[in-house]
C-alpha atoms as a PDB file:
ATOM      1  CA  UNK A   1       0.000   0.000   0.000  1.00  0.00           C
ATOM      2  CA  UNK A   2       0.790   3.423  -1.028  1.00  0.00           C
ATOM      3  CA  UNK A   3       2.851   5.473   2.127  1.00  0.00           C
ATOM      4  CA  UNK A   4      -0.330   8.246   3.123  1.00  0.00           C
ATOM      5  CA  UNK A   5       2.906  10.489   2.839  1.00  0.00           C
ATOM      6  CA  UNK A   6       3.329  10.193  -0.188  1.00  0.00           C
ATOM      7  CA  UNK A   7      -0.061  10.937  -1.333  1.00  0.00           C
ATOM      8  CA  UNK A   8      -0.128  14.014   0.935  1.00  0.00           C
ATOM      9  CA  UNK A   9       2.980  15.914   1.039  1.00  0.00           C
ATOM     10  CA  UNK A  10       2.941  17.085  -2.290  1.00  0.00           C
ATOM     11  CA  UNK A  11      -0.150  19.041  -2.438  1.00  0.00           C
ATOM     12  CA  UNK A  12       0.248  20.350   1.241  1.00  0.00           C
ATOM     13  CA  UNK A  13       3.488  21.571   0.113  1.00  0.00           C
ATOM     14  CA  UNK A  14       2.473  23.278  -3.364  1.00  0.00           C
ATOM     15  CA  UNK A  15      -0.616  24.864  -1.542  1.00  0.00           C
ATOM     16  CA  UNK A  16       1.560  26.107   1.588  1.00  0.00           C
ATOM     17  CA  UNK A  17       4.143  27.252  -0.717  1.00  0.00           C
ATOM     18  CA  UNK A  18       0.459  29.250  -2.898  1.00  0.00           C
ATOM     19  CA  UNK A  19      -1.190  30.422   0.120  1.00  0.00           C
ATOM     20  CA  UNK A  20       1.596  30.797   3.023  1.00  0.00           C
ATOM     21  CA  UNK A  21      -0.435  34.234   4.430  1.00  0.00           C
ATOM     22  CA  UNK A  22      -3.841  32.263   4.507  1.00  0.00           C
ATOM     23  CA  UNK A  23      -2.001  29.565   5.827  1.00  0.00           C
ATOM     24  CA  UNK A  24      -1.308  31.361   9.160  1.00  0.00           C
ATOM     25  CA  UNK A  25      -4.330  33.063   9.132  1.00  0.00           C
ATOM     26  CA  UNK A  26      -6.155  30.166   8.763  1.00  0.00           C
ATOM     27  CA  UNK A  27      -4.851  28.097  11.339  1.00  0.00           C
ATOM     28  CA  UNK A  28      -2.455  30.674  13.815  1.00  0.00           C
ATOM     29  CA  UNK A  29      -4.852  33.595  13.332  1.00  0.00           C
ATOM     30  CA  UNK A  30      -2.966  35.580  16.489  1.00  0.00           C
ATOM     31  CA  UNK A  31       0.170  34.725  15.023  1.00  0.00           C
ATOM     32  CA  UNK A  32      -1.037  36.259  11.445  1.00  0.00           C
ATOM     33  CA  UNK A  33      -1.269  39.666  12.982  1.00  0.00           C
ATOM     34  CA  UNK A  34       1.719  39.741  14.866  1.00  0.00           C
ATOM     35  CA  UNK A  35       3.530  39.470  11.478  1.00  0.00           C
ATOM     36  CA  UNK A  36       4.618  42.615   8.977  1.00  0.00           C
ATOM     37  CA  UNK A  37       2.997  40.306   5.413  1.00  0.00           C
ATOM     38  CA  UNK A  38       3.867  44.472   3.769  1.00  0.00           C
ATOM     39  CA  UNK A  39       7.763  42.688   4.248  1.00  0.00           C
ATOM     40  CA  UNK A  40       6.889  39.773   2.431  1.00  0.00           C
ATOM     41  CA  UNK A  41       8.420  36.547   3.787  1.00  0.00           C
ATOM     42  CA  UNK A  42      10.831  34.047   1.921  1.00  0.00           C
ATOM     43  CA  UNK A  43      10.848  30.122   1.860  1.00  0.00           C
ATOM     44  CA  UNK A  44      14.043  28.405   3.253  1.00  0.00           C
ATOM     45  CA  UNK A  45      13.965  25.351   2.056  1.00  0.00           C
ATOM     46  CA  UNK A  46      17.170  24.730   0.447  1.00  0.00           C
ATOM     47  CA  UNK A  47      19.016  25.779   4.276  1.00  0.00           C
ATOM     48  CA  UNK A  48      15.801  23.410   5.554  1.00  0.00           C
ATOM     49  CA  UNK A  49      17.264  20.470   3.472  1.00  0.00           C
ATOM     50  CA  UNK A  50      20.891  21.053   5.023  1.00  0.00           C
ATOM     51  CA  UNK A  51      20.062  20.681   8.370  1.00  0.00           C
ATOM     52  CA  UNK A  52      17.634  18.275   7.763  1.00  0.00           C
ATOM     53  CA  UNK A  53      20.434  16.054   6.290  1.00  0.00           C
ATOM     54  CA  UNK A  54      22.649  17.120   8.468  1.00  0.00           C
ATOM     55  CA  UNK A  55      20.693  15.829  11.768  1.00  0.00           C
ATOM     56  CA  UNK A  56      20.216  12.383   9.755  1.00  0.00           C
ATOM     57  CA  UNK A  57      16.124  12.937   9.363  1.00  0.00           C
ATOM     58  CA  UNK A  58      15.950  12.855   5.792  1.00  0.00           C
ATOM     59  CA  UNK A  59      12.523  11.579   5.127  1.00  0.00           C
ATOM     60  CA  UNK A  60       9.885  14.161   5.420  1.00  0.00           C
ATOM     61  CA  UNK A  61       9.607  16.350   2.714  1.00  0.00           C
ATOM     62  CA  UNK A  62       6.742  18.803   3.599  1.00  0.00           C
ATOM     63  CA  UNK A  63       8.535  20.609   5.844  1.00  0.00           C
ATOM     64  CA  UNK A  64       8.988  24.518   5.611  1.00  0.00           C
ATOM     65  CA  UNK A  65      11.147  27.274   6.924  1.00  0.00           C
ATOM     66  CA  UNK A  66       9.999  30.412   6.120  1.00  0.00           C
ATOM     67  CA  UNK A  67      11.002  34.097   6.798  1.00  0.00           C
ATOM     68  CA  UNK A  68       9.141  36.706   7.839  1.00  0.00           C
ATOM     69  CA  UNK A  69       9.172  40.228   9.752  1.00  0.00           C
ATOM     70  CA  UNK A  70       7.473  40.823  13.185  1.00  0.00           C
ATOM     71  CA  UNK A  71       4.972  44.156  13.210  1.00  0.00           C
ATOM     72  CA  UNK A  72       8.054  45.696  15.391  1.00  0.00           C
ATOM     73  CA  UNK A  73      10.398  45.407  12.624  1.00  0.00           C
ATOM     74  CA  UNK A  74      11.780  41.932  14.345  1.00  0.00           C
ATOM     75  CA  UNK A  75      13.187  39.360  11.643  1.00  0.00           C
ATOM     76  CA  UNK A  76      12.541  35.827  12.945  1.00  0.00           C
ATOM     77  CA  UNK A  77      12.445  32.230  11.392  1.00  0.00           C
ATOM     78  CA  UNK A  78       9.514  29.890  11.392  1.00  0.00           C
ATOM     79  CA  UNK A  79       9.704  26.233  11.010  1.00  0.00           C
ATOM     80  CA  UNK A  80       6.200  25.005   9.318  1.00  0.00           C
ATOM     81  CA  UNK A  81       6.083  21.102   9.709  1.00  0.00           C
ATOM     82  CA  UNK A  82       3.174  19.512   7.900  1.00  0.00           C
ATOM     83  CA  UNK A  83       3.109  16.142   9.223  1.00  0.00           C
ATOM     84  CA  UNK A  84       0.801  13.733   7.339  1.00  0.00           C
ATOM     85  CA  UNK A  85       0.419   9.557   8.226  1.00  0.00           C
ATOM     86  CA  UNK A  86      -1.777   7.207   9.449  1.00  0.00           C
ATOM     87  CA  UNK A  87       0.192   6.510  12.633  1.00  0.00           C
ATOM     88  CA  UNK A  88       1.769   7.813  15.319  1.00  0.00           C
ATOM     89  CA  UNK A  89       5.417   8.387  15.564  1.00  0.00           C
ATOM     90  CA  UNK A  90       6.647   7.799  19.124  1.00  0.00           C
ATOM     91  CA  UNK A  91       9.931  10.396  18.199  1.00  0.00           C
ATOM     92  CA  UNK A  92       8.140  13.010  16.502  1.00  0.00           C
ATOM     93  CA  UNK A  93       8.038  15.697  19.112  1.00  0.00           C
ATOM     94  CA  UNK A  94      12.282  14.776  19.861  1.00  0.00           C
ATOM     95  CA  UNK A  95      12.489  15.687  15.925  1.00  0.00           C
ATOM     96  CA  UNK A  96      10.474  18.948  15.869  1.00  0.00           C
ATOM     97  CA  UNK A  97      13.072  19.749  19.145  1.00  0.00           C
ATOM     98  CA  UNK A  98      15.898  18.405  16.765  1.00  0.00           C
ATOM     99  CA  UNK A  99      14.943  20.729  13.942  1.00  0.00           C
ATOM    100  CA  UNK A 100      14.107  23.852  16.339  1.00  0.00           C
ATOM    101  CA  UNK A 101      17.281  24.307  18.045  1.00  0.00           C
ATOM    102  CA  UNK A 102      19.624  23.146  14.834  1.00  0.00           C
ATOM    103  CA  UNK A 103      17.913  25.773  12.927  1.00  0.00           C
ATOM    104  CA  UNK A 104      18.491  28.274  15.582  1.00  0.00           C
ATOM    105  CA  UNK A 105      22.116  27.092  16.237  1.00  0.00           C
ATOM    106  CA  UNK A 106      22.457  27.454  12.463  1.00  0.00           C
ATOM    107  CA  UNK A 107      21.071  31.106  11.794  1.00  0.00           C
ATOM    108  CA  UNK A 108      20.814  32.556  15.352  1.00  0.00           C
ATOM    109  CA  UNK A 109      17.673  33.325  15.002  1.00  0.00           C
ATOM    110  CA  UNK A 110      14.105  32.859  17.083  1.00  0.00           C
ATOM    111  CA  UNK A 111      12.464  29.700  15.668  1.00  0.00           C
ATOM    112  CA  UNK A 112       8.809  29.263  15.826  1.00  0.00           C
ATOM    113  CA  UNK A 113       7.757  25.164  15.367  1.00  0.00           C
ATOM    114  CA  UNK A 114       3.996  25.227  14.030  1.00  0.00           C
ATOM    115  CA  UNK A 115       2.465  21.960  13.342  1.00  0.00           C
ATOM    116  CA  UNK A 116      -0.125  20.394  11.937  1.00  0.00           C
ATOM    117  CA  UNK A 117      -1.439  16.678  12.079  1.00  0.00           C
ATOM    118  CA  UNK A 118      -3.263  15.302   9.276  1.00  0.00           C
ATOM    119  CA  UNK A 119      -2.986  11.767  10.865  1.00  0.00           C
ATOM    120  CA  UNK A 120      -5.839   9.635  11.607  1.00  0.00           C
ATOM    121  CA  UNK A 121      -5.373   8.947  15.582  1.00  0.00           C
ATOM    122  CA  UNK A 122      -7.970  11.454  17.415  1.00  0.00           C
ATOM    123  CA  UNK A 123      -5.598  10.941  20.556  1.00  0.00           C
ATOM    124  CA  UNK A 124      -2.232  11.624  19.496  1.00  0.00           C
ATOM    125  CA  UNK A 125      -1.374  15.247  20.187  1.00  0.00           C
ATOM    126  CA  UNK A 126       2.467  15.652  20.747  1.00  0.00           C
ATOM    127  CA  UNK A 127       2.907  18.911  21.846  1.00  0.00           C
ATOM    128  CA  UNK A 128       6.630  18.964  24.031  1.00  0.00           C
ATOM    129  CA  UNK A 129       9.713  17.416  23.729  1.00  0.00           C
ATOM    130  CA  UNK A 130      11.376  17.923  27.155  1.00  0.00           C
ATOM    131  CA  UNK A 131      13.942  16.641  29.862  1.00  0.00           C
ATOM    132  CA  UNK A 132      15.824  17.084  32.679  1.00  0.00           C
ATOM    133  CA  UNK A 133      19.427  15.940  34.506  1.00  0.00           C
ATOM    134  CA  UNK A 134      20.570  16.940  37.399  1.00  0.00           C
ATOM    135  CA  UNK A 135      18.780  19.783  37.767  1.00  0.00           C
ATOM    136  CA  UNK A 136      18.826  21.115  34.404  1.00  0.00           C
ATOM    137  CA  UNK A 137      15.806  21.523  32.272  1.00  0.00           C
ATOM    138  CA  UNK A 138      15.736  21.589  28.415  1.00  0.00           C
ATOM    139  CA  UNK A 139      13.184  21.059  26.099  1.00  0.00           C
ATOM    140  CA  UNK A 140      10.039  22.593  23.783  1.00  0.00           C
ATOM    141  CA  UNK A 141       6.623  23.218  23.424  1.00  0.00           C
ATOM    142  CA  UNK A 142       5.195  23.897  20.444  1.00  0.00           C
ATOM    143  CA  UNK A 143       1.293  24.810  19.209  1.00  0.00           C
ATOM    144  CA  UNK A 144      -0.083  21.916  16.841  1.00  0.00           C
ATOM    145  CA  UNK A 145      -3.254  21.966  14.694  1.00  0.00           C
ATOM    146  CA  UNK A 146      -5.382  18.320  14.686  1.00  0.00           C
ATOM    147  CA  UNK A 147      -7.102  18.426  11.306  1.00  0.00           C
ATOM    148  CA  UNK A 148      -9.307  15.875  12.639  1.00  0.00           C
ATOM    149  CA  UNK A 149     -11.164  18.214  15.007  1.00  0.00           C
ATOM    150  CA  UNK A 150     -12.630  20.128  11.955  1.00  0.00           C
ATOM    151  CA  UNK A 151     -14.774  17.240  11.214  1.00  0.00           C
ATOM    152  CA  UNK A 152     -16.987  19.374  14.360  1.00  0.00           C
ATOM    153  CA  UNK A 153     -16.866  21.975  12.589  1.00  0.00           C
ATOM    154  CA  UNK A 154     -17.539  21.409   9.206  1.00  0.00           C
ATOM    155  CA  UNK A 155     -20.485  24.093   8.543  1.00  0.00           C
ATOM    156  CA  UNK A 156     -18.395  26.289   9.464  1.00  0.00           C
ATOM    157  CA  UNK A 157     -15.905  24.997   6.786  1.00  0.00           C
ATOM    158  CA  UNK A 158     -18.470  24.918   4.487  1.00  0.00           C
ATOM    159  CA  UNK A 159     -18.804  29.296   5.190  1.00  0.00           C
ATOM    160  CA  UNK A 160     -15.235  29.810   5.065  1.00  0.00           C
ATOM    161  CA  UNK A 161     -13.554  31.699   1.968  1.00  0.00           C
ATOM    162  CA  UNK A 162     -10.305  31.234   2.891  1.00  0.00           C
ATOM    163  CA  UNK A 163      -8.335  28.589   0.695  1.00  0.00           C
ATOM    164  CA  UNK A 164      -7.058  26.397   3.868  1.00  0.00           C
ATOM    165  CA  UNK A 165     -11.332  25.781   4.146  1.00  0.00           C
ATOM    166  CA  UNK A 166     -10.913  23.952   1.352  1.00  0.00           C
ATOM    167  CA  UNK A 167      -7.389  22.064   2.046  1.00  0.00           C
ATOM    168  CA  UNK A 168      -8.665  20.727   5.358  1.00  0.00           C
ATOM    169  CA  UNK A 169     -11.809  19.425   3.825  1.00  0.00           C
ATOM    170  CA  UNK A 170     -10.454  17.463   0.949  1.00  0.00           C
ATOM    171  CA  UNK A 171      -7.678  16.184   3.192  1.00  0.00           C
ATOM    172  CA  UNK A 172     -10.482  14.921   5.768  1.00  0.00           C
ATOM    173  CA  UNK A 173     -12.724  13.347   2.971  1.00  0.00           C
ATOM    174  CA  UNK A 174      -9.624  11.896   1.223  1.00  0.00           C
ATOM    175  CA  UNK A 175      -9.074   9.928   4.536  1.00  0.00           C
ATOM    176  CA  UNK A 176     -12.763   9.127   5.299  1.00  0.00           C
ATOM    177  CA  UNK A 177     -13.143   7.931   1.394  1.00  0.00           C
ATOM    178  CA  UNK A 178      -9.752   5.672   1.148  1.00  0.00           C
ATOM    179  CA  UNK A 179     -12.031   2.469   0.672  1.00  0.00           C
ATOM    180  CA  UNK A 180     -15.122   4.055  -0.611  1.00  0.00           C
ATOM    181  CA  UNK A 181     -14.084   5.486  -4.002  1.00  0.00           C
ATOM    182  CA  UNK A 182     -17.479   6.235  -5.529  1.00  0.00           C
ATOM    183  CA  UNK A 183     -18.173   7.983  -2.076  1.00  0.00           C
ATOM    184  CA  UNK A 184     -15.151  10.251  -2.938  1.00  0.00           C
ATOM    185  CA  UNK A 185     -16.060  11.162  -6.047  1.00  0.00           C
ATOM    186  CA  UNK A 186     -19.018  12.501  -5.016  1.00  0.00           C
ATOM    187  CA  UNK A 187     -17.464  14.722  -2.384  1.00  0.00           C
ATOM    188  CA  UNK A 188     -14.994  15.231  -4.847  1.00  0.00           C
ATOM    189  CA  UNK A 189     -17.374  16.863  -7.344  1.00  0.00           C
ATOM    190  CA  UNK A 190     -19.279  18.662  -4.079  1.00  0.00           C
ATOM    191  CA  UNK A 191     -15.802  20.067  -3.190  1.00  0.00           C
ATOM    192  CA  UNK A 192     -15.102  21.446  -6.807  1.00  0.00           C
ATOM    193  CA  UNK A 193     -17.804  23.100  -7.478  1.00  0.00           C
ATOM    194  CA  UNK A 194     -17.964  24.822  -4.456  1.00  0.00           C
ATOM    195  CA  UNK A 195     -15.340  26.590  -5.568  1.00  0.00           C
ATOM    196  CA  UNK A 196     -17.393  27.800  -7.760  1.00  0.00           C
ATOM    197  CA  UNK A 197     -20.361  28.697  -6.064  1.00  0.00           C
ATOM    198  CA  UNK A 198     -17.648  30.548  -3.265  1.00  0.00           C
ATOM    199  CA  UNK A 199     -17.088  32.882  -5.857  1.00  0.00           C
ATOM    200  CA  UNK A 200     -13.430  32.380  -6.401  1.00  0.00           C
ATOM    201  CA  UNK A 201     -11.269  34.044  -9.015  1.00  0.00           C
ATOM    202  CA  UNK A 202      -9.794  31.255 -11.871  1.00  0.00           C
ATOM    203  CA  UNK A 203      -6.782  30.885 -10.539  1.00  0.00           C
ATOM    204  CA  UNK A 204      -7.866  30.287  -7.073  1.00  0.00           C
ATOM    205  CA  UNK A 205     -10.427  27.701  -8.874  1.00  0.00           C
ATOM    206  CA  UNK A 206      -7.191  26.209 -10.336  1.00  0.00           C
ATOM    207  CA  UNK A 207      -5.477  26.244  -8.119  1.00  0.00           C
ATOM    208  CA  UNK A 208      -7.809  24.447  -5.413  1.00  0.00           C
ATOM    209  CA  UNK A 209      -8.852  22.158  -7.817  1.00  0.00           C
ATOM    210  CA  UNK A 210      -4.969  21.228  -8.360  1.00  0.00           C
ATOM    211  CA  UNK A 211      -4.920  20.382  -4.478  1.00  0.00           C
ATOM    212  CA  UNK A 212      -8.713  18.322  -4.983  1.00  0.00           C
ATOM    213  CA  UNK A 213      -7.736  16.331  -7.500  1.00  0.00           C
ATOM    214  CA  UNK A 214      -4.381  15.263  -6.339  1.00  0.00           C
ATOM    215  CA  UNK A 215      -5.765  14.160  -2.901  1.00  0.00           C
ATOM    216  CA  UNK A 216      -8.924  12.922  -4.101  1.00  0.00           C
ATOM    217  CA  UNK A 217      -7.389  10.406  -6.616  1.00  0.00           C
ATOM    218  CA  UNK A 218     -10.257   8.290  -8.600  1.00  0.00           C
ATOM    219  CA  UNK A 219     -10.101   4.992 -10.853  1.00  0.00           C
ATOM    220  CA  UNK A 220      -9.859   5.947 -14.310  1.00  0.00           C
ATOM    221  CA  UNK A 221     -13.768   5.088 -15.022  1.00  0.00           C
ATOM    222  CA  UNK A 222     -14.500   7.178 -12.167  1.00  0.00           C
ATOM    223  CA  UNK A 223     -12.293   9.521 -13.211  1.00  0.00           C
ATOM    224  CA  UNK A 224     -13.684  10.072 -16.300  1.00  0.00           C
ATOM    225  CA  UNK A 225     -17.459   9.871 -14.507  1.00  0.00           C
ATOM    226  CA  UNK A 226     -16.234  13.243 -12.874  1.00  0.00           C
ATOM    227  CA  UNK A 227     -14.713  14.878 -15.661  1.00  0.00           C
ATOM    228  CA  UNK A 228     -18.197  14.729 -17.445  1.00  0.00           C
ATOM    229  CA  UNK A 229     -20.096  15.738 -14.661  1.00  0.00           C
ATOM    230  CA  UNK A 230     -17.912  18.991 -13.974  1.00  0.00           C
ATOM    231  CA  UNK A 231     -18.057  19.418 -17.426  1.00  0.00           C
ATOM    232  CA  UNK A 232     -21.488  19.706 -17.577  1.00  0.00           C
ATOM    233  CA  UNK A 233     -21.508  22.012 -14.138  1.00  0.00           C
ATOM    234  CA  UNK A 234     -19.025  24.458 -15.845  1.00  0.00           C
ATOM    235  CA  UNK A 235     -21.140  24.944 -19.108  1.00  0.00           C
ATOM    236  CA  UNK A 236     -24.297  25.393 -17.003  1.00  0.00           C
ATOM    237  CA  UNK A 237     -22.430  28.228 -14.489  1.00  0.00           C
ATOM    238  CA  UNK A 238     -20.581  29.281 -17.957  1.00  0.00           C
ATOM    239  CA  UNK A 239     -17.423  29.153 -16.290  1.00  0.00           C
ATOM    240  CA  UNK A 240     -14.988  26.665 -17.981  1.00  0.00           C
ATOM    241  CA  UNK A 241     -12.831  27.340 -15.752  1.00  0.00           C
ATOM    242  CA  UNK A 242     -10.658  23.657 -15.400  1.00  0.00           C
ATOM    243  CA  UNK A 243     -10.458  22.712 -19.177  1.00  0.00           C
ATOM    244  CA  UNK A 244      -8.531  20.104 -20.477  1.00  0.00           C
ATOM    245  CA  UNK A 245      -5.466  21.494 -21.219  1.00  0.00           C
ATOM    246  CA  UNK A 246      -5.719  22.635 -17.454  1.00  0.00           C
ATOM    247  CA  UNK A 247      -6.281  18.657 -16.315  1.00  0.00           C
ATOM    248  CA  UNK A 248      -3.382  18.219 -18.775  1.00  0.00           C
ATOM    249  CA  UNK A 249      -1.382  20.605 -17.228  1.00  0.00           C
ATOM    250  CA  UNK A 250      -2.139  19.261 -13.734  1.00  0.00           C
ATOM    251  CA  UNK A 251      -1.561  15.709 -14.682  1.00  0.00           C
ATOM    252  CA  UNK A 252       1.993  16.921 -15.692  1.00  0.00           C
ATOM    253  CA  UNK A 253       2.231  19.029 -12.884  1.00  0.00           C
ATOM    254  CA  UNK A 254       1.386  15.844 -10.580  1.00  0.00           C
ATOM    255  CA  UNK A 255       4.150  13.881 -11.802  1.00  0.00           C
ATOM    256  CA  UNK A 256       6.629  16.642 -11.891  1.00  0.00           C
ATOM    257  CA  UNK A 257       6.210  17.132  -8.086  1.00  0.00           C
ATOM    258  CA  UNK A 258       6.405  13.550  -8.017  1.00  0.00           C
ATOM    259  CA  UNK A 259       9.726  13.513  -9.549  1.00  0.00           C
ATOM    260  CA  UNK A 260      11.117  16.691  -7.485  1.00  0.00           C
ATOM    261  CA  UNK A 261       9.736  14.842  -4.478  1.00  0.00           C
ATOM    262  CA  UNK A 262      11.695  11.316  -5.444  1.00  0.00           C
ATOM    263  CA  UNK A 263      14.697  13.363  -6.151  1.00  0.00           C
ATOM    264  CA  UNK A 264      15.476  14.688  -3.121  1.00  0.00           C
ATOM    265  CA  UNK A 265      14.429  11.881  -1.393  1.00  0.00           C
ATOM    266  CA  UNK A 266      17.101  10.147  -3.174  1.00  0.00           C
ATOM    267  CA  UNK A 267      20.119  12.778  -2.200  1.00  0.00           C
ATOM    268  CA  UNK A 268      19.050  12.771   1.056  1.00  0.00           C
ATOM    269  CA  UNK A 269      18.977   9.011   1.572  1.00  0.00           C
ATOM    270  CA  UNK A 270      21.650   8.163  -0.970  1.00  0.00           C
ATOM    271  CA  UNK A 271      23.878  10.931  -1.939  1.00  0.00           C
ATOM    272  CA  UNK A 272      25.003  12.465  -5.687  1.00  0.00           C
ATOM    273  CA  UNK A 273      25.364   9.462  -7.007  1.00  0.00           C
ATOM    274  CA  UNK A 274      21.973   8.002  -7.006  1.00  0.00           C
ATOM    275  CA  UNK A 275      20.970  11.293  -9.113  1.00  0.00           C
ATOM    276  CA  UNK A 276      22.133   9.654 -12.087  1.00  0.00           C
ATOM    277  CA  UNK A 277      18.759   7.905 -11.696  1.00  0.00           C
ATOM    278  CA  UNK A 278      16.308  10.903 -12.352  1.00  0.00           C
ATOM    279  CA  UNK A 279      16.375  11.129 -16.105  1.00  0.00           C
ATOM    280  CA  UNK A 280      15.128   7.636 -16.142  1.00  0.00           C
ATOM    281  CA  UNK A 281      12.831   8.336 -13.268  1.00  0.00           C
ATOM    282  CA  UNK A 282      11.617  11.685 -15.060  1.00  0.00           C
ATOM    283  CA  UNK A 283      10.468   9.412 -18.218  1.00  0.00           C
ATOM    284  CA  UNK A 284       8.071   8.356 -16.167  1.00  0.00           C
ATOM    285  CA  UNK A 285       4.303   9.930 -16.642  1.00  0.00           C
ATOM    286  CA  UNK A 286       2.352   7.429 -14.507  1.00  0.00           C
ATOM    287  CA  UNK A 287       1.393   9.108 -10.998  1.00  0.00           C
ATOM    288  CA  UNK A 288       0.947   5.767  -9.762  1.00  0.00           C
ATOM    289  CA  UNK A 289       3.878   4.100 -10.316  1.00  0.00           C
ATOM    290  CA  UNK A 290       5.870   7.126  -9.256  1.00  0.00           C
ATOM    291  CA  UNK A 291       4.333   6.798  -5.637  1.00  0.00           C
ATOM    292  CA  UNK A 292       5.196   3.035  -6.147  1.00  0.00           C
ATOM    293  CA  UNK A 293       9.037   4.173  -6.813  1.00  0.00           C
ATOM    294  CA  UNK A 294       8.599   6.991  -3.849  1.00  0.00           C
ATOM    295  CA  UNK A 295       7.322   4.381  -1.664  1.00  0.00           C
ATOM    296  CA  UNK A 296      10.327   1.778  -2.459  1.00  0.00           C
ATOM    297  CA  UNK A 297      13.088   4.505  -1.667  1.00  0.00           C
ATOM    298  CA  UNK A 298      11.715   4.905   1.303  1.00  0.00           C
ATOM    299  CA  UNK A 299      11.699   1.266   2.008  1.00  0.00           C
ATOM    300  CA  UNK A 300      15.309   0.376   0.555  1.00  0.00           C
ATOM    301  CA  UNK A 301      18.347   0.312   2.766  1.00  0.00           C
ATOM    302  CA  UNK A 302      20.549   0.451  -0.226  1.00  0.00           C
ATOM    303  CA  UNK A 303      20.477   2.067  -3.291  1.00  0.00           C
ATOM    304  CA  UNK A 304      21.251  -1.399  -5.724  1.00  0.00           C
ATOM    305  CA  UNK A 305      17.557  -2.238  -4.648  1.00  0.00           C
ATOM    306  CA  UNK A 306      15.992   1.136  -6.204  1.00  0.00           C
ATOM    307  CA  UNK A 307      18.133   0.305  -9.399  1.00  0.00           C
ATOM    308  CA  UNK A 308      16.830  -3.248  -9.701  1.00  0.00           C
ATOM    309  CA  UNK A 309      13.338  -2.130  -8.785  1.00  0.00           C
ATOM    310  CA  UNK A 310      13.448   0.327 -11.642  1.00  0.00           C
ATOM    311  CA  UNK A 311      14.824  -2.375 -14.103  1.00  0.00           C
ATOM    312  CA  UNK A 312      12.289  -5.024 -13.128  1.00  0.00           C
END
């Protein structure tokens, strides 16, 4: 079975990367106005990467590091961890301490660890990584968002403009509709053409859809079910907005991030040398099998068994 972080991190990490300011408003709404967004703010990930290698904890790739600029004029870092499985990690909050203070050893800097779960455990909620010897204390706490808990509050969901309204409900019916795939494309056609109904410019509609469609995943008779039926929706609202050289474009788009995704997954576990596997791996155009090759890097302890998995 397909890794649930491999099916997520993608499109949390292209619609992060879209909507950072919504983001935080969304989710840290008293840490959205405590931020200068006149400064801008600038993604880290490339220094992320280093010390993510560099403390040995190469496998999640939705992470984020992201500058910004307090209302006081303040420059500070904050770490963005998107943390997406089906089961609980018993070292995650060590690593969210391991990534906090490297960062901050690195740059000097304040570092802010925001989290979110998107797993499907209702009671895990790791908050703190602390301890003490000898009478000194170390450790962190750090503020974490359960997607879960928005099931309660769906209407409200439903009322919400803001972009991450969308995100958290398509994450939360990709889950609920794993084994019920005519059940998700029925929420998956709901979803989409609320965008519509919302009001949303194109390229919000786009861009949504982009994060829809790649978590909401459908057979291909399915698939083709829903293309009609939106189809049909768009000529009625005369808004043809998602055409097919958009689904085109996505499709591409997909696999591209699919490819990034495998590459650095490769570096990080295997060094330079396995690189000289990505043209091959870029031939590729099947979304499927590149989760299949995704999933078997993560697996491998070596890098002969990605070659002769690519070769068989």
């Amino acid at each position: 079975m397909t890794n649930p972080n491999t099916e997520f991190d993608t499109p949390w990490k292209d619609i992060l990367e879209t909507y950072f300011p919504d983001f935080i408003e969304f989710f840290f709404p008293n840490i959205y106005t405590q931020i200068d967004w006149s400064k801008g703010f600038e993604f880290l990930d490339k220094e992320l990467q280093k010390v993510v290698k560099d403390a040995e904890l190469g496998k999640r790739l939705a992470d984020k590091l992201v500058k910004v600029y307090l209302i006081n004029g303040e420059e500070i870092w904050v770490l963005i961890h998107i943390e997406v499985q089906s089961q609980t990690e018993t070292d995650f909050a060590e690593r969210i301490f391991v990534y906090n203070y490297r960062i901050f050893d690195r740059y000097h800097r304040p570092v802010a660890s925001l989290v979110v779960l998107g797993d499907e455990d209702p009671n895990w909620r790791p908050n703190e990584f602390t301890y003490e010897l000898f009478g000194s204390k170390m450790g962190l706490t750090f503020p974490i968002i359960k997607l879960l808990d928005y099931k309660q509050k769906w209407s409200s969901l439903e009322e919400n403009i803001n972009p991450f309204s969308t995100v958290v409900m398509a994450h939360l019916k990709a889950l609920e509709t794993r084994s019920d795939r005519l059940t998700r494309k029925k929420w998956k056609l709901i979803l989409t053409k609320r965008l519509y109904d919302v009001g949303m410019k194109k390229e919000d509609v786009i861009n949504l859809f982009r994060f829809i469609d790649w978590m909401m995943t459908l057979p291909k008779d399915l698939e083709l079910q829903f293309n009609d039926e939106l189809d049909k929706f768009q000529e009625d609202k005369k808004m043809p907005y998602v055409t097919s050289l958009e689904r085109i474009g996505i499709e591409k788009g997909m696999s591209q991030g699919m490819s990034n995704l495998i590459e650095l997954l490769l570096n990080l576990k295997f060094g330079e040398e396995s690189l000289t596997l990505i043209p091959q791996i870029k031939e590729i155009d099947n979304q499927e099998k590149l989760k299949e090759i995704f999933t078997k890097i993560e697996l491998s302890q070596s890098l002969d068994e990605v070659i002769n998995f690519l070769n068989n």
